[in-house]
C-alpha atoms as a PDB file:
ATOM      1  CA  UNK A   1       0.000   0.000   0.000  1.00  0.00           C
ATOM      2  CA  UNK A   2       2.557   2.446   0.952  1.00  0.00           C
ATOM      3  CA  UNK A   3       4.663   1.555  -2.557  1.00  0.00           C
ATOM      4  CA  UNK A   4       1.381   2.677  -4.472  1.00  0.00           C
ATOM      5  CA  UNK A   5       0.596   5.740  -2.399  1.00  0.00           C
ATOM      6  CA  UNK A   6       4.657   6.790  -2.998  1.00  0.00           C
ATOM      7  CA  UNK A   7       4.475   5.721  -6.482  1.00  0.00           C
ATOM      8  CA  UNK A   8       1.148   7.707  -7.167  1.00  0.00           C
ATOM      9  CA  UNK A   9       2.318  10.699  -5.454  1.00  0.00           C
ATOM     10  CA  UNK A  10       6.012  10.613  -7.341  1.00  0.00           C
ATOM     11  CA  UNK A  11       3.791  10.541 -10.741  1.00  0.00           C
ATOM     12  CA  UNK A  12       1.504  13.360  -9.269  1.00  0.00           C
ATOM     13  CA  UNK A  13       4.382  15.420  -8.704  1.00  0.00           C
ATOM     14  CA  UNK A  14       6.160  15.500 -11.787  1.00  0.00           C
ATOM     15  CA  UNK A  15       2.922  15.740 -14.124  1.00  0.00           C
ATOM     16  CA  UNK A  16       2.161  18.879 -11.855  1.00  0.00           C
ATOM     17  CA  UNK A  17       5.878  20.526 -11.972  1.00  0.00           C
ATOM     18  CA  UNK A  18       5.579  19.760 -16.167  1.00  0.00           C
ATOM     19  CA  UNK A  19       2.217  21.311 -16.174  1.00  0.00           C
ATOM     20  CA  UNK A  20       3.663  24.162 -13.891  1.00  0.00           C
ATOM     21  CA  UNK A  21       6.490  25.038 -16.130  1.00  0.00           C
ATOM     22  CA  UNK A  22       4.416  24.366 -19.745  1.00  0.00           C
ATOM     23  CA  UNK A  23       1.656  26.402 -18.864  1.00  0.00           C
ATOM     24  CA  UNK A  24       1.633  30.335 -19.844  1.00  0.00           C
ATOM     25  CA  UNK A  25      -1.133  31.519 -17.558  1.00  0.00           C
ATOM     26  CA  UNK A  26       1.124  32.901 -14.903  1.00  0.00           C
ATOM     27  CA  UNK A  27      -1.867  32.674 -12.155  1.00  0.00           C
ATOM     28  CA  UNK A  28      -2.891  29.228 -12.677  1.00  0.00           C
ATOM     29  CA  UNK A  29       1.093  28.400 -12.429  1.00  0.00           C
ATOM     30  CA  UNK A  30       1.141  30.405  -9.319  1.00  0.00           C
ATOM     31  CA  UNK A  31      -1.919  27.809  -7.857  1.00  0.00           C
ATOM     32  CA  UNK A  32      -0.028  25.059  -9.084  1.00  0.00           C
ATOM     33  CA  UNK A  33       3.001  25.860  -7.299  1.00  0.00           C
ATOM     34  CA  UNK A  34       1.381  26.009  -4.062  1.00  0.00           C
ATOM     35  CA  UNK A  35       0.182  22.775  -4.681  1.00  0.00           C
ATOM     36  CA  UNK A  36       2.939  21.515  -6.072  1.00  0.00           C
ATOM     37  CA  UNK A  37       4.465  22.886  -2.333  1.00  0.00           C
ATOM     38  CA  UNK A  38       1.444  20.781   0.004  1.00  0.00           C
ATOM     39  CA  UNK A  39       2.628  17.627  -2.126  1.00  0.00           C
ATOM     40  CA  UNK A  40       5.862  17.899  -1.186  1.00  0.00           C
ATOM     41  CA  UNK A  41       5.323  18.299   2.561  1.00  0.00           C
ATOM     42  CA  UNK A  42       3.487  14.769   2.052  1.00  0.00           C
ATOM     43  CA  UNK A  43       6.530  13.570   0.753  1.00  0.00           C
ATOM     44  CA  UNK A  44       8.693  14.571   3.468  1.00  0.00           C
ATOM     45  CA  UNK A  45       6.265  13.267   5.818  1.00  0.00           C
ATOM     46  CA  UNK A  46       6.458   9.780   4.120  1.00  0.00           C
ATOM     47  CA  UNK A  47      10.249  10.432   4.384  1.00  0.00           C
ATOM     48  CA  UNK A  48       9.726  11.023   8.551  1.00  0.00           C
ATOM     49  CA  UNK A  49      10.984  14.714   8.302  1.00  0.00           C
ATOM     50  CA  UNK A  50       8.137  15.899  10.080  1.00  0.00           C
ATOM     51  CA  UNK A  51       9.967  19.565  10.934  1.00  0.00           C
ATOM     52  CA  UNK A  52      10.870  19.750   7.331  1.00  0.00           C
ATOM     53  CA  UNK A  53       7.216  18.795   5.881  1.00  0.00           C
ATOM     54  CA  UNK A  54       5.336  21.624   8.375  1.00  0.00           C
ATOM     55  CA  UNK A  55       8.182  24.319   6.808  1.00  0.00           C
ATOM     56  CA  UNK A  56       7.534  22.994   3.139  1.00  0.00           C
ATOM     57  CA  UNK A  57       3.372  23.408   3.659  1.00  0.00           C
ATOM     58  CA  UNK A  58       3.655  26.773   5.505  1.00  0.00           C
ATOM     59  CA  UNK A  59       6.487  28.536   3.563  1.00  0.00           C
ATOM     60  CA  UNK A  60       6.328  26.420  -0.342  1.00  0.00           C
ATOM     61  CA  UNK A  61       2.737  25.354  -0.051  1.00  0.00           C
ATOM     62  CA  UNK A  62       1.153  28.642   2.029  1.00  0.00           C
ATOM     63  CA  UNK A  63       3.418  31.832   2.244  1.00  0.00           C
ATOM     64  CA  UNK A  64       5.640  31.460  -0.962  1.00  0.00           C
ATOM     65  CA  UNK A  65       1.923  30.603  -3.295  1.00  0.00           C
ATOM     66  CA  UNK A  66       0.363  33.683  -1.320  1.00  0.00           C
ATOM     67  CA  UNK A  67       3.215  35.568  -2.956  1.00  0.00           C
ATOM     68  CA  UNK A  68       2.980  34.078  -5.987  1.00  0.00           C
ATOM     69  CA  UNK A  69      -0.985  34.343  -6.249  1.00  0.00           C
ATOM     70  CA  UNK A  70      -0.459  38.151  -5.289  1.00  0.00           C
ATOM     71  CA  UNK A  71       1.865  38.678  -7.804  1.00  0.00           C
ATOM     72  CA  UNK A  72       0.592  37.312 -10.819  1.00  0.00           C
ATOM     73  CA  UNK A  73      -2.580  39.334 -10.112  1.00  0.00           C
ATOM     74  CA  UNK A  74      -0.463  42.259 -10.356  1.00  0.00           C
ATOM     75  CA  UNK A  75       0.853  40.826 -14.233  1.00  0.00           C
ATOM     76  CA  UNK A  76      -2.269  40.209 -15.306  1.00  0.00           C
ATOM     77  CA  UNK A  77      -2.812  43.960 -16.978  1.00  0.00           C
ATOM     78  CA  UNK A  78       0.174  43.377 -18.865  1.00  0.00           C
ATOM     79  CA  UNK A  79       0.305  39.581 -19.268  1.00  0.00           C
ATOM     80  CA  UNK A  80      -2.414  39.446 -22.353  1.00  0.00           C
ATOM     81  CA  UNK A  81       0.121  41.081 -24.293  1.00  0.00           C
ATOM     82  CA  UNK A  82       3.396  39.450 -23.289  1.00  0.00           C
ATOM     83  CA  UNK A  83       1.124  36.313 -23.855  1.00  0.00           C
ATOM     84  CA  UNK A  84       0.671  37.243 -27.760  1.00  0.00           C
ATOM     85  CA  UNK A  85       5.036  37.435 -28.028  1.00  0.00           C
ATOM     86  CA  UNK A  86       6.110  33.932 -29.094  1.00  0.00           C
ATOM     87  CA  UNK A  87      10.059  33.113 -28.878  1.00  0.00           C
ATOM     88  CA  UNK A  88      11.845  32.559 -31.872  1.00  0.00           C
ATOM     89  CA  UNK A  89      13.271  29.100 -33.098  1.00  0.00           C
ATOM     90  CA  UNK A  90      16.885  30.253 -31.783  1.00  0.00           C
ATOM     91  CA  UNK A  91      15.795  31.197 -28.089  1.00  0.00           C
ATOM     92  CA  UNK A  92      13.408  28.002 -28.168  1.00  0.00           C
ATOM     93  CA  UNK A  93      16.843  26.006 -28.886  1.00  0.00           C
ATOM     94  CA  UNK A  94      18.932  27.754 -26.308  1.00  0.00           C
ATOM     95  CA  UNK A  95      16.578  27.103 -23.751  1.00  0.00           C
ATOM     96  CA  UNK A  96      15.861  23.426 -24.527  1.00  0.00           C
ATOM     97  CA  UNK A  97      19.672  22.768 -24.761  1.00  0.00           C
ATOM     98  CA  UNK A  98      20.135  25.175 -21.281  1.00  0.00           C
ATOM     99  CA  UNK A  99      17.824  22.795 -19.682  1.00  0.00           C
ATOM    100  CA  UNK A 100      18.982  19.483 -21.435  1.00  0.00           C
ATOM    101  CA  UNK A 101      22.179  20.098 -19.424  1.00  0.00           C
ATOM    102  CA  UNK A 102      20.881  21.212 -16.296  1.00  0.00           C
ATOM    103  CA  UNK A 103      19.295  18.118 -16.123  1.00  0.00           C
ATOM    104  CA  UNK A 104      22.316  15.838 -17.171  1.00  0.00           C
ATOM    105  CA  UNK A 105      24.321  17.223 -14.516  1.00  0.00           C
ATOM    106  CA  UNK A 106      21.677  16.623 -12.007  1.00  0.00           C
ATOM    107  CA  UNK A 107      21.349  12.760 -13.245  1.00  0.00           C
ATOM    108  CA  UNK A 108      24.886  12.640 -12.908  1.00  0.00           C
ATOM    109  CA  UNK A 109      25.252  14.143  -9.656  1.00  0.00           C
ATOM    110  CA  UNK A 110      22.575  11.815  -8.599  1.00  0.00           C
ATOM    111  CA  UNK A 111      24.161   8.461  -9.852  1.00  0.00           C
ATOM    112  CA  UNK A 112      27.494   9.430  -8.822  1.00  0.00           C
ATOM    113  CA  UNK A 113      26.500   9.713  -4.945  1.00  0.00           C
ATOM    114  CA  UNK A 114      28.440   7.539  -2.610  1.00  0.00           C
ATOM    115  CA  UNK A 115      26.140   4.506  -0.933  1.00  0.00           C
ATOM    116  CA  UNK A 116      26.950   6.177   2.075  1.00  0.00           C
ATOM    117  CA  UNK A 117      26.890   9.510   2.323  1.00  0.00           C
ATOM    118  CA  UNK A 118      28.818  11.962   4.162  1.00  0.00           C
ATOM    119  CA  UNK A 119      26.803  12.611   7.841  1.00  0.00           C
ATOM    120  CA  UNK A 120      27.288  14.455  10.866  1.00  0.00           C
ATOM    121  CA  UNK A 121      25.028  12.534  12.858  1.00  0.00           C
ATOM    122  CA  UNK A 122      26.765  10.523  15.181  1.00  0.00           C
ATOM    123  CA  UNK A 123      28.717  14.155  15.878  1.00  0.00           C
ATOM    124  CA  UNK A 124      24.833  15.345  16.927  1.00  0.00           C
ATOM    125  CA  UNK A 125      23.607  12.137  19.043  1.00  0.00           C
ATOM    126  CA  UNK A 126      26.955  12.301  21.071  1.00  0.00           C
ATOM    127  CA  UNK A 127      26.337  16.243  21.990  1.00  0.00           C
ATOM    128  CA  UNK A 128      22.565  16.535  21.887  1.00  0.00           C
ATOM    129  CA  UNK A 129      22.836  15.507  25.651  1.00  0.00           C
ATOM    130  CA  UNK A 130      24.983  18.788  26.127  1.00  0.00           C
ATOM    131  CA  UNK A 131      21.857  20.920  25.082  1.00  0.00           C
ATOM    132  CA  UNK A 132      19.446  19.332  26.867  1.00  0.00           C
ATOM    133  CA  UNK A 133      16.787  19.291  24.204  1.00  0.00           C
ATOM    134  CA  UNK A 134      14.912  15.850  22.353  1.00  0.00           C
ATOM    135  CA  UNK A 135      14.692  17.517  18.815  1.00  0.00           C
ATOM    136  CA  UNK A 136      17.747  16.861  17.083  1.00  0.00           C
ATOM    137  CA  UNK A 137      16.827  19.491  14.513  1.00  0.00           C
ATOM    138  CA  UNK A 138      16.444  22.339  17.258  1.00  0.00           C
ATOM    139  CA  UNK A 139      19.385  21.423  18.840  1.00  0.00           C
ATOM    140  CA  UNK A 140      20.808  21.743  15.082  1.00  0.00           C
ATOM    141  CA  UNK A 141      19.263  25.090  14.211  1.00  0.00           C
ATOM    142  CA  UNK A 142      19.913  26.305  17.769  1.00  0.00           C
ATOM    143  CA  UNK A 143      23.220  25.377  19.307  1.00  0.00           C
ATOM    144  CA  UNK A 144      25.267  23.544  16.535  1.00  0.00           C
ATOM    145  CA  UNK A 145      24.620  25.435  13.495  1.00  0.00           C
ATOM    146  CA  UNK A 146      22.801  28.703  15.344  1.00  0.00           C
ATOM    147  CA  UNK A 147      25.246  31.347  13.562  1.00  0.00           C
ATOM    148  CA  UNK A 148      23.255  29.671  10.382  1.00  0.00           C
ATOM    149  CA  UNK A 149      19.547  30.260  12.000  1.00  0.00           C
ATOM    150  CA  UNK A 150      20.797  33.805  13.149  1.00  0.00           C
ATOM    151  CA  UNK A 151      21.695  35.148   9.434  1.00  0.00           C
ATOM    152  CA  UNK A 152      18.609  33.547   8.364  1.00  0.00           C
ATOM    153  CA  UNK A 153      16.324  35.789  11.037  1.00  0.00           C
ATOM    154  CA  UNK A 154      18.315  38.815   9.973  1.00  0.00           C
ATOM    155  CA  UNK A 155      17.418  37.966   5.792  1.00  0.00           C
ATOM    156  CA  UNK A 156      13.976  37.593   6.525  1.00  0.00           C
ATOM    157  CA  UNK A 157      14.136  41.240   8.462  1.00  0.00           C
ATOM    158  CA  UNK A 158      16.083  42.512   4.931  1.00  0.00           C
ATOM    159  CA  UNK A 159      13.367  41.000   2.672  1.00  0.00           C
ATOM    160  CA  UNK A 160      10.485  42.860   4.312  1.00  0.00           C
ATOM    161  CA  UNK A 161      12.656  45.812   4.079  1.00  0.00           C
ATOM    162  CA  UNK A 162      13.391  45.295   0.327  1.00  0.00           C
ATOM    163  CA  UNK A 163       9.493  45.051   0.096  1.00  0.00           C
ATOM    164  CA  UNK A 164       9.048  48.396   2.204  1.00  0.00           C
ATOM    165  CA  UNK A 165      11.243  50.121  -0.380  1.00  0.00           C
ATOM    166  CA  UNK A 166       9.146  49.811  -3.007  1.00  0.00           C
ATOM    167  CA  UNK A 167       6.448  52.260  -1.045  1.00  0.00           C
ATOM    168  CA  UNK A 168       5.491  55.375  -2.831  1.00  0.00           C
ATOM    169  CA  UNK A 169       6.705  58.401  -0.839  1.00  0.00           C
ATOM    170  CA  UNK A 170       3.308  59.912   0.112  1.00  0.00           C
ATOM    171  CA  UNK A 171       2.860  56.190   1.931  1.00  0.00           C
ATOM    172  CA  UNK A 172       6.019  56.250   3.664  1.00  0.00           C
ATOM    173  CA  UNK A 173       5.376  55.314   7.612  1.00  0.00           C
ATOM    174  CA  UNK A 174       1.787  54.594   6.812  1.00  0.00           C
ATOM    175  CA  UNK A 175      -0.976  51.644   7.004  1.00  0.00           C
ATOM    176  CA  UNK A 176      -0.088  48.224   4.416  1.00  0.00           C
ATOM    177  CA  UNK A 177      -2.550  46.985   2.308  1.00  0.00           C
ATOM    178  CA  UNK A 178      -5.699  47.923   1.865  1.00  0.00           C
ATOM    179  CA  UNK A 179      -8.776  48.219   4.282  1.00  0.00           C
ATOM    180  CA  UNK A 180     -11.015  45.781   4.408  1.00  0.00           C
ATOM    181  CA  UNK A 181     -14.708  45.785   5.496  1.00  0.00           C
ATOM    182  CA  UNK A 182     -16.537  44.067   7.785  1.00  0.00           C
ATOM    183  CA  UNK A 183     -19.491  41.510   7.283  1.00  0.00           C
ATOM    184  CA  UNK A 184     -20.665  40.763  10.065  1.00  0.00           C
ATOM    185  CA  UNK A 185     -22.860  37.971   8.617  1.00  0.00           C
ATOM    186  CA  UNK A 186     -19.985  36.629   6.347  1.00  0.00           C
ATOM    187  CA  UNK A 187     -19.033  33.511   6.778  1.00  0.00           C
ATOM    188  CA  UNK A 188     -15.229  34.800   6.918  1.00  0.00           C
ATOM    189  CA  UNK A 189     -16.177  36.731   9.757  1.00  0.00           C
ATOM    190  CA  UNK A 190     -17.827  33.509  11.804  1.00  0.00           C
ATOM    191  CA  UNK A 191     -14.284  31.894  10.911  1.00  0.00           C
ATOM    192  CA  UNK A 192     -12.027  35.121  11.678  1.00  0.00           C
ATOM    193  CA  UNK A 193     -13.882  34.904  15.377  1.00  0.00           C
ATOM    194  CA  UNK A 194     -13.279  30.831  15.842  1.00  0.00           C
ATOM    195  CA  UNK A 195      -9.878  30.425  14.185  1.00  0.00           C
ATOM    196  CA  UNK A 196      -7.154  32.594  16.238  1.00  0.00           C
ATOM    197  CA  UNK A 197      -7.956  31.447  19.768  1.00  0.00           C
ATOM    198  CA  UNK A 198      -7.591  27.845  18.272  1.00  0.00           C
ATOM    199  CA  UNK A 199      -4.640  29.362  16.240  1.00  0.00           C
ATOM    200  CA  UNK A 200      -2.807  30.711  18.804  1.00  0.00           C
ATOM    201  CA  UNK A 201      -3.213  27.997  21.313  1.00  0.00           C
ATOM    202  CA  UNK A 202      -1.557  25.722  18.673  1.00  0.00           C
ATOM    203  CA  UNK A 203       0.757  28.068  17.959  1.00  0.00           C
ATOM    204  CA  UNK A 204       2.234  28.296  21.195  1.00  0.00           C
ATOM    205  CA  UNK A 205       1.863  24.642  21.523  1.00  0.00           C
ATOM    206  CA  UNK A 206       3.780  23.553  18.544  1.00  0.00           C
ATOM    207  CA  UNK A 207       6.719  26.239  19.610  1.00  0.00           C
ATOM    208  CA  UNK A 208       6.818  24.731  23.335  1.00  0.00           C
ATOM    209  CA  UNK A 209       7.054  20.956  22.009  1.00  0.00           C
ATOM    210  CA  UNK A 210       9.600  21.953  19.426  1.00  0.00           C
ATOM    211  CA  UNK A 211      12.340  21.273  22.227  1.00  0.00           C
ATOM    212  CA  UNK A 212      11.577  17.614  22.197  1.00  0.00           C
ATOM    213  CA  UNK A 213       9.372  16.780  19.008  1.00  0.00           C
ATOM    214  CA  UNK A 214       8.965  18.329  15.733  1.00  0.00           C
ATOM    215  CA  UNK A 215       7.780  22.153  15.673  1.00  0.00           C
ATOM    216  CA  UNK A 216       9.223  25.421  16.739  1.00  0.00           C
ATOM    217  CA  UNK A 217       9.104  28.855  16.178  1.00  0.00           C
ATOM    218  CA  UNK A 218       9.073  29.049  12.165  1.00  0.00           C
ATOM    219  CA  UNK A 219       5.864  26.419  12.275  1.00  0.00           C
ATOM    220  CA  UNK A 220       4.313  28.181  15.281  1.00  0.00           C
ATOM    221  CA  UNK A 221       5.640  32.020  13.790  1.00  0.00           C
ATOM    222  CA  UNK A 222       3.454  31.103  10.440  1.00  0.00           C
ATOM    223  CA  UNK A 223       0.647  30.203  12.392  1.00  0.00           C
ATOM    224  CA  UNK A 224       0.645  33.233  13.948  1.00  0.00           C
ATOM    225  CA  UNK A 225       0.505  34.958  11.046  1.00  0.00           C
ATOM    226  CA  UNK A 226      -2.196  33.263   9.226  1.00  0.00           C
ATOM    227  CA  UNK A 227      -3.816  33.743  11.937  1.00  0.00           C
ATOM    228  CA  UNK A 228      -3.355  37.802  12.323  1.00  0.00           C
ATOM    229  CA  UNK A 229      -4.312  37.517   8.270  1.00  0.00           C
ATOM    230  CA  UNK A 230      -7.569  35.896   8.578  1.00  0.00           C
ATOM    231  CA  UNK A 231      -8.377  38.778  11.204  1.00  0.00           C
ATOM    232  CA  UNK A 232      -7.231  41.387   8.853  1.00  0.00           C
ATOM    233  CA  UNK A 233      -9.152  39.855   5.866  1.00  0.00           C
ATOM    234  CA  UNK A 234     -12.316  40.026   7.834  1.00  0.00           C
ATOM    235  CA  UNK A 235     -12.035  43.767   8.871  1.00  0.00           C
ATOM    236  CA  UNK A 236     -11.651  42.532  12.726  1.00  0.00           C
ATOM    237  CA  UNK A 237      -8.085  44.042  12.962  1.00  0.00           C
ATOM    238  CA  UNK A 238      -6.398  46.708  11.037  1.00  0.00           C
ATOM    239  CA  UNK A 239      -2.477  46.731  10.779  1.00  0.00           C
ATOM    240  CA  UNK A 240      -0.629  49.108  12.485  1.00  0.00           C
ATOM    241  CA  UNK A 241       1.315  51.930  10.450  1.00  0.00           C
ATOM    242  CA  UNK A 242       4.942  51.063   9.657  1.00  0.00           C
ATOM    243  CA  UNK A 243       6.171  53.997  11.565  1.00  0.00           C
ATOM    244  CA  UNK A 244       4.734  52.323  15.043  1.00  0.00           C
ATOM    245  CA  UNK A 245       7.740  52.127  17.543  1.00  0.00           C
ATOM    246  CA  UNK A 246       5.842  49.064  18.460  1.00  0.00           C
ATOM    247  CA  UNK A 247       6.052  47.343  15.586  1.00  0.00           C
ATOM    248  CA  UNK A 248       9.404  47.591  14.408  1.00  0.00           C
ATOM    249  CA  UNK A 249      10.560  46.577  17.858  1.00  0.00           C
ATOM    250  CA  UNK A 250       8.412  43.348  17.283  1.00  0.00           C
ATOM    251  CA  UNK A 251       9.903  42.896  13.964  1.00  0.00           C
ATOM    252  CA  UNK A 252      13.542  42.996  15.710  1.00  0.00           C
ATOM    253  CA  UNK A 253      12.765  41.340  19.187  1.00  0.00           C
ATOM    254  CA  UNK A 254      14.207  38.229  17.582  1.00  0.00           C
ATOM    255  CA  UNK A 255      17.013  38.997  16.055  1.00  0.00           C
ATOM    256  CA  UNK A 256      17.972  41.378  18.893  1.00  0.00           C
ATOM    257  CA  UNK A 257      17.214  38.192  21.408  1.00  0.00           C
ATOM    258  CA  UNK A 258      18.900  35.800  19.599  1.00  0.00           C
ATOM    259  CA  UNK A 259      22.131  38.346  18.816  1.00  0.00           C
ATOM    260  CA  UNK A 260      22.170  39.356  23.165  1.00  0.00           C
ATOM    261  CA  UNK A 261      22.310  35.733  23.984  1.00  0.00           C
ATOM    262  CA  UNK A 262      24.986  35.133  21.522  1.00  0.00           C
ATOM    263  CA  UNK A 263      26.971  37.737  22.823  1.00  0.00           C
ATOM    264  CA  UNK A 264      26.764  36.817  26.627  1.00  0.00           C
ATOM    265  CA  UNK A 265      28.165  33.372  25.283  1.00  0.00           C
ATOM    266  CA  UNK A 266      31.442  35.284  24.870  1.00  0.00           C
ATOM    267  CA  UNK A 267      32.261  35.874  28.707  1.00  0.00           C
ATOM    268  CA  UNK A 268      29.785  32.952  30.047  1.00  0.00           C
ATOM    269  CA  UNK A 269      30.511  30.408  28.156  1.00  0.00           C
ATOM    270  CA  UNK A 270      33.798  30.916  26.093  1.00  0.00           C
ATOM    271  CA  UNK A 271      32.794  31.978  22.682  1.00  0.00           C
ATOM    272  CA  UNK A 272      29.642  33.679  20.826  1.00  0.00           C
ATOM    273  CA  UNK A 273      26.407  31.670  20.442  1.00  0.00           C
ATOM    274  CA  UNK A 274      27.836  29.185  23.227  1.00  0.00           C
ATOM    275  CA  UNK A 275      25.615  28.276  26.057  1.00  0.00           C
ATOM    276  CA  UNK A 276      26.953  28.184  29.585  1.00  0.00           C
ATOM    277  CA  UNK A 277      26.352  24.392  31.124  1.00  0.00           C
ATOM    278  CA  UNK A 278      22.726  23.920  32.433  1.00  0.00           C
ATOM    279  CA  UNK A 279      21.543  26.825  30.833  1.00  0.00           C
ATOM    280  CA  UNK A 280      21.077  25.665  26.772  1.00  0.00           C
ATOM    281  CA  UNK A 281      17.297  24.696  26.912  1.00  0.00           C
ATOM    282  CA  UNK A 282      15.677  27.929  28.261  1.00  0.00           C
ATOM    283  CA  UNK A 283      18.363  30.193  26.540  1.00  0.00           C
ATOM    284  CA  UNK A 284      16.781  28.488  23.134  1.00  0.00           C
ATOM    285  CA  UNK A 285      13.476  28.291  24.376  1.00  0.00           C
ATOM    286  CA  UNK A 286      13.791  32.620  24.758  1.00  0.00           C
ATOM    287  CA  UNK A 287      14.969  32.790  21.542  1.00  0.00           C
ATOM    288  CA  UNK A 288      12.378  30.511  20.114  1.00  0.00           C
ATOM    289  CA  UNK A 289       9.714  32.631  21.300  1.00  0.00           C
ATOM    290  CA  UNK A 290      10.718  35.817  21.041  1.00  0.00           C
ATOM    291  CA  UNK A 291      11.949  34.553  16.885  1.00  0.00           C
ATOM    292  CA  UNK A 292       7.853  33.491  16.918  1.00  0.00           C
ATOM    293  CA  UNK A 293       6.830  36.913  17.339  1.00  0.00           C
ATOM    294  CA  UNK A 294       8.942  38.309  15.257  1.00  0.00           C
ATOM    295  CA  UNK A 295       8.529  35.686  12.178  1.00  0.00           C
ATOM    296  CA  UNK A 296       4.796  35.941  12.696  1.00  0.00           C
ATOM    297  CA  UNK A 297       4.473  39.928  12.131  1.00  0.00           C
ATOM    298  CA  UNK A 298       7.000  39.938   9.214  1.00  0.00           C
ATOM    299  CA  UNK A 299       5.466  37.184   7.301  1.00  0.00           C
ATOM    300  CA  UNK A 300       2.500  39.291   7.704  1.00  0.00           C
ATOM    301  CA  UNK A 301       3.811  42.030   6.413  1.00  0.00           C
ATOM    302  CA  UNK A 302       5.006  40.356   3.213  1.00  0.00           C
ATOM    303  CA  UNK A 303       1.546  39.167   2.848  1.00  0.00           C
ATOM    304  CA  UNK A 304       0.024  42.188   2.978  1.00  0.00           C
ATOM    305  CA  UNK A 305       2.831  44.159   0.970  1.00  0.00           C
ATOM    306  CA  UNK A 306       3.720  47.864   0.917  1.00  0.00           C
ATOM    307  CA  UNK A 307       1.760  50.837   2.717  1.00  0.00           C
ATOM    308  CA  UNK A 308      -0.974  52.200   0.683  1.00  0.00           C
ATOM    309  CA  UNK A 309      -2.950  53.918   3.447  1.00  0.00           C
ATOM    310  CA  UNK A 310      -1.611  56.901   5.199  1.00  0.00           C
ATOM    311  CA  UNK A 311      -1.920  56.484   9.356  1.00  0.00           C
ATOM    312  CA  UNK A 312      -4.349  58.307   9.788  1.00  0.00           C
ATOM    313  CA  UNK A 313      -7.137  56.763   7.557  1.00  0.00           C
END
């Protein structure tokens, strides 16, 4: 049973990344991504990466075809036209020979792996004791690789930045997105009142576990968000103007968390990012949550896109 679910779900996969990348409708490639993203969460979940397969559906099947979906609205003006341009014989050729190689050197790379393949495992198992944690992938994000996990906090900070700069300068420091109204006999709204208690509760759930089973603060930091998004959709909660002290502190707390611990590793413990003896669980717990808060606003934020409201309205 399990060889025909795999086998059915390998074939489902690569009939939807062909359809993906032969299709010209960018929209309907944008929805096919994000499913293409939910199917391969299943696949990681057949492979027992259960942190890896709640990552792929939140950030390739749910924020990444959010993105995608908002952006290929934006083409669609202009797309009817670009649709009518067909390539000529000599960039068709390019591109099929461009991707006949890319796809040689990944067959090769593939046959030419060693049986066994280079791992750092048994390094991880003989020090996970020394963090005092169950998940081996926190203790890899967290203690063993956490310079890694630090840069990646900061990037995410950067890429809502990058977004922010595209603002037009009567918006600067105002409200993202636009309003939305409330119905209070919507359907939406009967789901934007039920959803975020449940939401959050799970939220902070899947970040506590995270320690000792598969979750943390990226799963539980998405949540969040989704949450805070179905409440904006509704017209139950308006977001704040980008100019709030508030808010930008909230979009920092982790990073600024994450970088104080680091440093107080230096004298404490020997070196930066080290944990002094005892102390590794809660020290990664703190920057777990505060990383949650953090990760839940800015994916927000990239949701919703630049200001287009002044504060005051």
């Amino acid at each position: 049973m399990g060889m025909i679910f795999d086998g059915s779900l390998f074939v489902l996969i690569l009939i939807l990344a062909t359809w993906i990348i032969a299709v010209r409708d960018t929209f309907s490639a944008a929805i096919g991504f994000a499913i293409y993203g939910l199917l391969l969460a299943l696949v990681w979940v057949r492979l027992d990466a259960i942190d890896a397969a709640l990552t792929e559906a939140a950030i390739g099947g749910g924020l990444s075809g959010i993105l995608l979906i908002g952006a290929a609205i934006q083409l669609r003006p202009t797309e009817a036209k670009l649709r009518a341009e067909s390539p000529t014989i000599s960039i068709r050729i390019v591109a099929a020979l461009l991707s006949m190689m890319v796809t040689a050197g990944l067959v090769y790379v593939v046959l030419t792996l060693p049986e066994t393949g280079p791992t750092l495992v048994p390094q991880v198992a003989e020090n996970m004791g020394t963090t005092g944690l169950g998940n081996p992938v926190t203790a890899v994000l967290l203690a063993f690789r956490s310079t890694d996990t630090l840069l990646e906090a900061i990037v995410l900070v950067l890429a809502l930045i990058a977004v922010w700069s595209l603002t037009p300068d009567q918006y600067w420091g105002g409200r993202p997105g636009q309003i939305s109204h409330n119905n209070p006999n919507s359907m939406l709204t009967y789901l934007a009142r039920l959803l975020p208690p449940i939401g959050i509760v799970v939220a902070v759930y899947i970040l506590w576990v995270g320690a000792d089973l598969p979750g943390g603060k990226f799963q539980a930091g998405t949540l969040l968000a989704a949450m805070g998004l179905l409440l904006v959709m509704a017209g139950l909660m308006d977001l704040p103007a980008i100019s709030r002290r508030s808010l930008r502190i909230s979009l920092i707390l982790g990073t600024v968390v994450f970088l104080a611990i680091g440093f107080a590793g230096i004298p404490l413990a020997g070196t930066f990012l080290a944990y002094p003896d005892g102390f590794a669980k809660p020290l990664i717990i703190a920057i777990e949550f505060a990383s949650m808060i953090s990760i839940a606003v800015t994916l927000a934020l990239l949701v919703i896109g630049i200001p287009k409201r002044s504060d005051t309205k």
